[in-house]
Protein backbone atom coordinates (compact mmCIF):
# COMPACT_ATOMS: atom_id res chain seq x y z
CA UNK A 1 50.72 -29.61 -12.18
CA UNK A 2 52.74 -30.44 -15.32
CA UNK A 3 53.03 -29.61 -18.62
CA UNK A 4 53.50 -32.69 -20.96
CA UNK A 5 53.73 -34.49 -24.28
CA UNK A 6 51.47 -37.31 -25.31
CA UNK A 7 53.87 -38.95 -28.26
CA UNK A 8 52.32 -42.11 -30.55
CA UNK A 9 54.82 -44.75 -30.49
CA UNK A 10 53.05 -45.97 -34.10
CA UNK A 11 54.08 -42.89 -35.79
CA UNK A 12 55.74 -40.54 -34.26
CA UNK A 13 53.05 -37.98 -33.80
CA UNK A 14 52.70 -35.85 -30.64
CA UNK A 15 50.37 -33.74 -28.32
CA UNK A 16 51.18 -30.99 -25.97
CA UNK A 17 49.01 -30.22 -23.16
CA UNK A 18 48.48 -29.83 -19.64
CA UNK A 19 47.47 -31.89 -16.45
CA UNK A 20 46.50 -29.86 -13.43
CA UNK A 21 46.47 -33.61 -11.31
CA UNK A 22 49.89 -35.45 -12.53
CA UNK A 23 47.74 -38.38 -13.36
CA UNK A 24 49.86 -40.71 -15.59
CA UNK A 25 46.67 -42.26 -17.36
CA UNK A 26 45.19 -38.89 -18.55
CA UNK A 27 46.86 -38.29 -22.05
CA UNK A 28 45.23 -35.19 -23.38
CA UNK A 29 41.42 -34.10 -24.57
CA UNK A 30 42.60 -33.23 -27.97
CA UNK A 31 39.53 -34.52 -30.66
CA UNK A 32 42.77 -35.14 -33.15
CA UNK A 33 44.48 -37.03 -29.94
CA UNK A 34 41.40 -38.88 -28.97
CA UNK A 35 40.41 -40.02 -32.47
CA UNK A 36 43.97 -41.61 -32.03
CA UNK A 37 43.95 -43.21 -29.43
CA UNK A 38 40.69 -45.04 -30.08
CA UNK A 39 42.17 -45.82 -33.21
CA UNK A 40 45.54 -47.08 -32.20
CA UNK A 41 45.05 -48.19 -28.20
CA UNK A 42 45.97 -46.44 -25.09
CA UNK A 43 48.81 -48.59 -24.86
CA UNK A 44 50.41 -47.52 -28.42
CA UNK A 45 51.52 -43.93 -26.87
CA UNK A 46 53.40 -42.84 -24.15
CA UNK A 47 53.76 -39.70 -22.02
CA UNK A 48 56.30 -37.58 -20.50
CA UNK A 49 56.96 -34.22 -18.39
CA UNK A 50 58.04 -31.27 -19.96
CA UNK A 51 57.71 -29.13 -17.19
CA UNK A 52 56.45 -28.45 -13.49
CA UNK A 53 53.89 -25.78 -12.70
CA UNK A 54 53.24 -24.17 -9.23
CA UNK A 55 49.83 -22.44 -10.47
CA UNK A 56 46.87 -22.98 -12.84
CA UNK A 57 47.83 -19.42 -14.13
CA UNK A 58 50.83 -20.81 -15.07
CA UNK A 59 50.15 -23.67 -16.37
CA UNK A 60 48.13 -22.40 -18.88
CA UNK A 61 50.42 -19.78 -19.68
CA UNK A 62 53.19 -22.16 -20.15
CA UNK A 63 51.42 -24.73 -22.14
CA UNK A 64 50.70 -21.81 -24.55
CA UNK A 65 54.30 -21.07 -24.72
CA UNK A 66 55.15 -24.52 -25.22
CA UNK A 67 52.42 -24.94 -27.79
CA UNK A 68 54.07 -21.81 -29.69
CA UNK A 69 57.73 -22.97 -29.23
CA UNK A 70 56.98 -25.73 -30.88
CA UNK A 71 54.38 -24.62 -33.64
CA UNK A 72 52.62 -28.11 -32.46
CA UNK A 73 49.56 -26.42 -34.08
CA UNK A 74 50.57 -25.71 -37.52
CA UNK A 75 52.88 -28.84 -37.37
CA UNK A 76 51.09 -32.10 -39.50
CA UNK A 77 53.42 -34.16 -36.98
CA UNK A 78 51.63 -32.56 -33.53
CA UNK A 79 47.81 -33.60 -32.80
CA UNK A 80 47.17 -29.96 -31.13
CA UNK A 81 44.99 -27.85 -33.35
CA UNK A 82 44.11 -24.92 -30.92
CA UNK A 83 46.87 -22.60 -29.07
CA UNK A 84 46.11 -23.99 -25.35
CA UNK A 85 46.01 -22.50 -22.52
CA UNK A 86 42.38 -23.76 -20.64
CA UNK A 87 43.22 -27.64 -21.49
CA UNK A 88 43.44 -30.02 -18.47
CA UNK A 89 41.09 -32.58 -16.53
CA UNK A 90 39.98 -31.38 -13.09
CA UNK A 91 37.37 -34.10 -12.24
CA UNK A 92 36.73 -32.19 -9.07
CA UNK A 93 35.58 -29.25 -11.56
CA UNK A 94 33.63 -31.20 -13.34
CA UNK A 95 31.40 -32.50 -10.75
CA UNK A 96 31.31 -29.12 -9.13
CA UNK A 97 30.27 -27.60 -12.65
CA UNK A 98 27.32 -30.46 -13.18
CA UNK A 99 25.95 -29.73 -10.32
CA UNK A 100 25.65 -26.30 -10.31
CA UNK A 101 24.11 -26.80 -14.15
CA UNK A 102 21.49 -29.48 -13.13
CA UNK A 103 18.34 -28.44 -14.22
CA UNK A 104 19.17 -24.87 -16.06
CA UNK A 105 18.80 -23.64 -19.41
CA UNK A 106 21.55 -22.82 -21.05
CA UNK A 107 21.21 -18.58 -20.98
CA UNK A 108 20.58 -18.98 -17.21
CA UNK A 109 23.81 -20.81 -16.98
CA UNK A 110 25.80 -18.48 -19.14
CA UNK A 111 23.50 -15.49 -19.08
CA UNK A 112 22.00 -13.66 -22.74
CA UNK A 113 25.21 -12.13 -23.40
CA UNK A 114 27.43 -15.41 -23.00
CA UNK A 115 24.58 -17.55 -25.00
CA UNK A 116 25.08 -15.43 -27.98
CA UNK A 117 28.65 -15.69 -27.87
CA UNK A 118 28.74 -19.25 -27.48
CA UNK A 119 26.25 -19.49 -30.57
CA UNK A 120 28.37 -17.11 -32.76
CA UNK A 121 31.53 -19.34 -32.20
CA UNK A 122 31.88 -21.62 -35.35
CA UNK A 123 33.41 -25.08 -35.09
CA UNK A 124 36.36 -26.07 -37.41
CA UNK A 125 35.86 -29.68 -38.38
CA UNK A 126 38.39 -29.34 -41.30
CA UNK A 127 41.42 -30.81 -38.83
CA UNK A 128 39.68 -34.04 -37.97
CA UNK A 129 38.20 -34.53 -41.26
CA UNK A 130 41.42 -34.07 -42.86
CA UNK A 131 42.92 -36.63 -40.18
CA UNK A 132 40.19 -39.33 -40.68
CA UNK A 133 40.54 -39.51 -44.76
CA UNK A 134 43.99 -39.35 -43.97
CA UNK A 135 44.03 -42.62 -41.24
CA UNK A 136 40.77 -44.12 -42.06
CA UNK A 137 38.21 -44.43 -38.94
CA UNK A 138 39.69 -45.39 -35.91
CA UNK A 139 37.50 -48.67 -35.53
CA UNK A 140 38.67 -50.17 -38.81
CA UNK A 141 39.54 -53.72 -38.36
CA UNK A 142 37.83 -53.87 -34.43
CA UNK A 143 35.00 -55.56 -33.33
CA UNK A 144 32.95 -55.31 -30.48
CA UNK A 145 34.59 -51.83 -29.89
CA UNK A 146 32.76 -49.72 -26.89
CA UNK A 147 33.09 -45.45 -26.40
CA UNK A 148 32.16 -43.25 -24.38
CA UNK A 149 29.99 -43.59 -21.47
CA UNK A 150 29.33 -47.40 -22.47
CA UNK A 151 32.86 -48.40 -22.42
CA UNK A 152 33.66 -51.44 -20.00
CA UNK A 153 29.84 -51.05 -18.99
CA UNK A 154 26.64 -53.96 -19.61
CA UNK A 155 24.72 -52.61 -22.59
CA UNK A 156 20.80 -52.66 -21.26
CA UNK A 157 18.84 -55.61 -23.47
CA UNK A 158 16.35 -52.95 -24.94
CA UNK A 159 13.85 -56.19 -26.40
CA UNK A 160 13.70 -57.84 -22.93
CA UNK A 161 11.98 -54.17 -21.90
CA UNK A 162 9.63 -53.78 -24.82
CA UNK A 163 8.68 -57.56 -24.44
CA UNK A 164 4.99 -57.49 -23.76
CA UNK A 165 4.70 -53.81 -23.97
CA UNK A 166 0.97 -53.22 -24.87
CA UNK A 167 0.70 -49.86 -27.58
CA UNK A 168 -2.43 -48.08 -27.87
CA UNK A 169 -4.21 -47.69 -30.53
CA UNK A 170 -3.47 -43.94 -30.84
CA UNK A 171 -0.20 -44.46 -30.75
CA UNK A 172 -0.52 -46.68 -33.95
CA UNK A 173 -2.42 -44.34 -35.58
CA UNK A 174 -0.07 -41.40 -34.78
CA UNK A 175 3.17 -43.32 -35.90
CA UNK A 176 0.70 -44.11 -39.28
CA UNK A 177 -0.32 -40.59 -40.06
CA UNK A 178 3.00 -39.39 -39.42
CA UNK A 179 4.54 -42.12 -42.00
CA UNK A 180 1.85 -41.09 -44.33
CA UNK A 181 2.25 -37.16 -44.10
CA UNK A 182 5.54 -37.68 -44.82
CA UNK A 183 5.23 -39.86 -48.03
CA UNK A 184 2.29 -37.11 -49.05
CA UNK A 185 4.32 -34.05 -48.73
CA UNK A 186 5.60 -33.18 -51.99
CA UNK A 187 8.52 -30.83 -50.99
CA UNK A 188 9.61 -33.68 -48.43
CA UNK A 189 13.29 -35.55 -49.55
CA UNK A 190 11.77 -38.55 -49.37
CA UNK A 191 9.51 -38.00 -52.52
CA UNK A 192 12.39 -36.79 -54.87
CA UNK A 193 13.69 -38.77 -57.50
CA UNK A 194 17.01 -38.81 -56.46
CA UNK A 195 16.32 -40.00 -53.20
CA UNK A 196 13.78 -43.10 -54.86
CA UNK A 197 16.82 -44.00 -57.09
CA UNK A 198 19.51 -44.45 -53.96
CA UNK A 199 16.37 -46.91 -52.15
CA UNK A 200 15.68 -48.91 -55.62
CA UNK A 201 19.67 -49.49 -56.08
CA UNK A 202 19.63 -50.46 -52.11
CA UNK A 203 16.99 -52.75 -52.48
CA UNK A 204 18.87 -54.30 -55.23
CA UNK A 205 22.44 -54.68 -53.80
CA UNK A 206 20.77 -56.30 -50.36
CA UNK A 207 18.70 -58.65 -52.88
CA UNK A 208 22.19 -59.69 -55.05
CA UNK A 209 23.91 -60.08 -51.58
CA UNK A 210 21.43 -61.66 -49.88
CA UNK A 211 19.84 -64.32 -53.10
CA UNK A 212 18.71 -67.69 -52.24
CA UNK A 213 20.34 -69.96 -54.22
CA UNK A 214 18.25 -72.16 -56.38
CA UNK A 215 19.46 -75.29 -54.51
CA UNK A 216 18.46 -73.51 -51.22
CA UNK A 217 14.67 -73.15 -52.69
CA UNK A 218 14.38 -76.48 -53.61
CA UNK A 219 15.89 -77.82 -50.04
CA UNK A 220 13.60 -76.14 -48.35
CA UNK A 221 10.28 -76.58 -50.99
CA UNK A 222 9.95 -80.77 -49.38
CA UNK A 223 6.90 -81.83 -49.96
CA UNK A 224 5.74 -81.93 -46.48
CA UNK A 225 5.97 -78.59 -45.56
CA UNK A 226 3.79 -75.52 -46.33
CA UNK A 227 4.40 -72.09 -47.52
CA UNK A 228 4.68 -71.04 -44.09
CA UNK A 229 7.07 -73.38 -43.03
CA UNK A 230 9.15 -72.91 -46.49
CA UNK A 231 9.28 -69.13 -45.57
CA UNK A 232 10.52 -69.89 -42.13
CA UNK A 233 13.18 -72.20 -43.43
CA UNK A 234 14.62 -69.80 -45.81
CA UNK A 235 13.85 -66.53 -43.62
CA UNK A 236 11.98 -64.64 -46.32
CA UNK A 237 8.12 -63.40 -46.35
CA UNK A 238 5.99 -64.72 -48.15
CA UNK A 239 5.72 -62.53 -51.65
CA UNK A 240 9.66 -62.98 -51.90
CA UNK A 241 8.67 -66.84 -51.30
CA UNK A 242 7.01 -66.42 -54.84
CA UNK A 243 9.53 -64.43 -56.06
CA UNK A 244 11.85 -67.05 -55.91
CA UNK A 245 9.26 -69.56 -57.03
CA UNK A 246 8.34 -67.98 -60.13
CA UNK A 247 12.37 -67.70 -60.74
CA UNK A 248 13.39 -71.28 -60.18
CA UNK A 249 10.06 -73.01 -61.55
């Protein structure tokens, strides 16, 4: 059990925490800390022991005092934004606490009294907000970038599933009416002016962005093709087909 310090070898910045296991590839839970190390790469930061613990009692009580030695939260140079104190990665306790949740609402798990504590606690997002204008997102400039549960993992090829899939006609005419009702309801955002404005000045960046070329048109308008074909070659339907036509005639 060890107290340590997480430090960014890009610029300097630091994390305090706590690690009831010793394991040298866990480098904190901080949101500030993890934004940054998706951002900059595990391998950008390094970690080190402050100090050695002989009890989870005191390791959160010293990782508190560290915490507060060091005014890591109020410091802009320290990626802690919370005092400490019941930090640290147990995976043993995690298991043991999914299990025992499997299947239970949340006020059976934490009772009435504990639900409407937990819902009366407001989250902060000033800190990381104030860290990502600062740095920019953390998968600027990175392609191809996996989180969370998919990292490292085969993505699941969604079309191959849906291929063939038969839908009812209910289920057409549900997905309709509920497209319709909300076009029809007046107090919906959807049917504000502001809102018709934003899609009209869309439309017209993707059309600039995305123009056919008047040499493009006429490659693809040979003679021996038909509309069809013309709209498959240039990968437009067919009333942007005319579109074009009627501009390059």
């Amino acid at each position: 059990m060890i107290i340590y310090e997480t430090i960014n070898t890009v610029n300097g910045k630091k994390y305090i925490g706590q690690d009831s296991n010793n394991d040298p590839t866990y480098y904190g839970s901080g949101k500030l800390l993890q934004y940054a190390l998706k951002k900059y790469g595990i391998e950008k930061f390094q970690k080190r022991v402050i100090e050695y613990c002989n009890s989870l009692e005191e390791l959160n009580e010293r990782e508190k005092y560290w915490i507060n030695k060091l005014g890591a939260v109020d410091d802009p140079n320290y990626y802690n934004i919370i005092e400490g104190g019941t930090g640290g990665y147990n995976e043993f306790a995690v298991q043991a606490n999914r299990s025992k949740r499997l299947g239970k609402t949340w006020e059976e798990i934490y009772s009435s009294d504990g639900l409407q504590k937990m819902q009366g606690i407001e989250s902060d997002p000033t800190p990381l907000i104030d860290y990502v204008k600062e740095n920019g997102p953390w998968n600027r400039g990175k392609k191809n970038v996996q989180s969370g549960y998919w990292r490292g993992k085969k993505r699941p090829d969604i079309s191959k599933k849906l291929k063939g899939r038969i839908v009812s006609k209910e289920h057409k005419e549900m997905i309709s009416n509920t497209v319709s009702n909300i076009w029809l309801d007046k107090t919906s955002v959807y049917n504000t002016l502001e809102y018709r404005k934003k899609l009209s000045e869309a439309r017209t960046r993707r059309w600039e962005r995305e123009k056919i070329t008047e040499e493009q048109f006429m490659e693809a308008c040979v003679y021996n093709k038909t509309v069809t074909d013309r709209c498959h070659a240039l990968q437009v339907s067919i009333p942007t087909y005319y579109k074009y036509k009627r501009m390059y005639s």
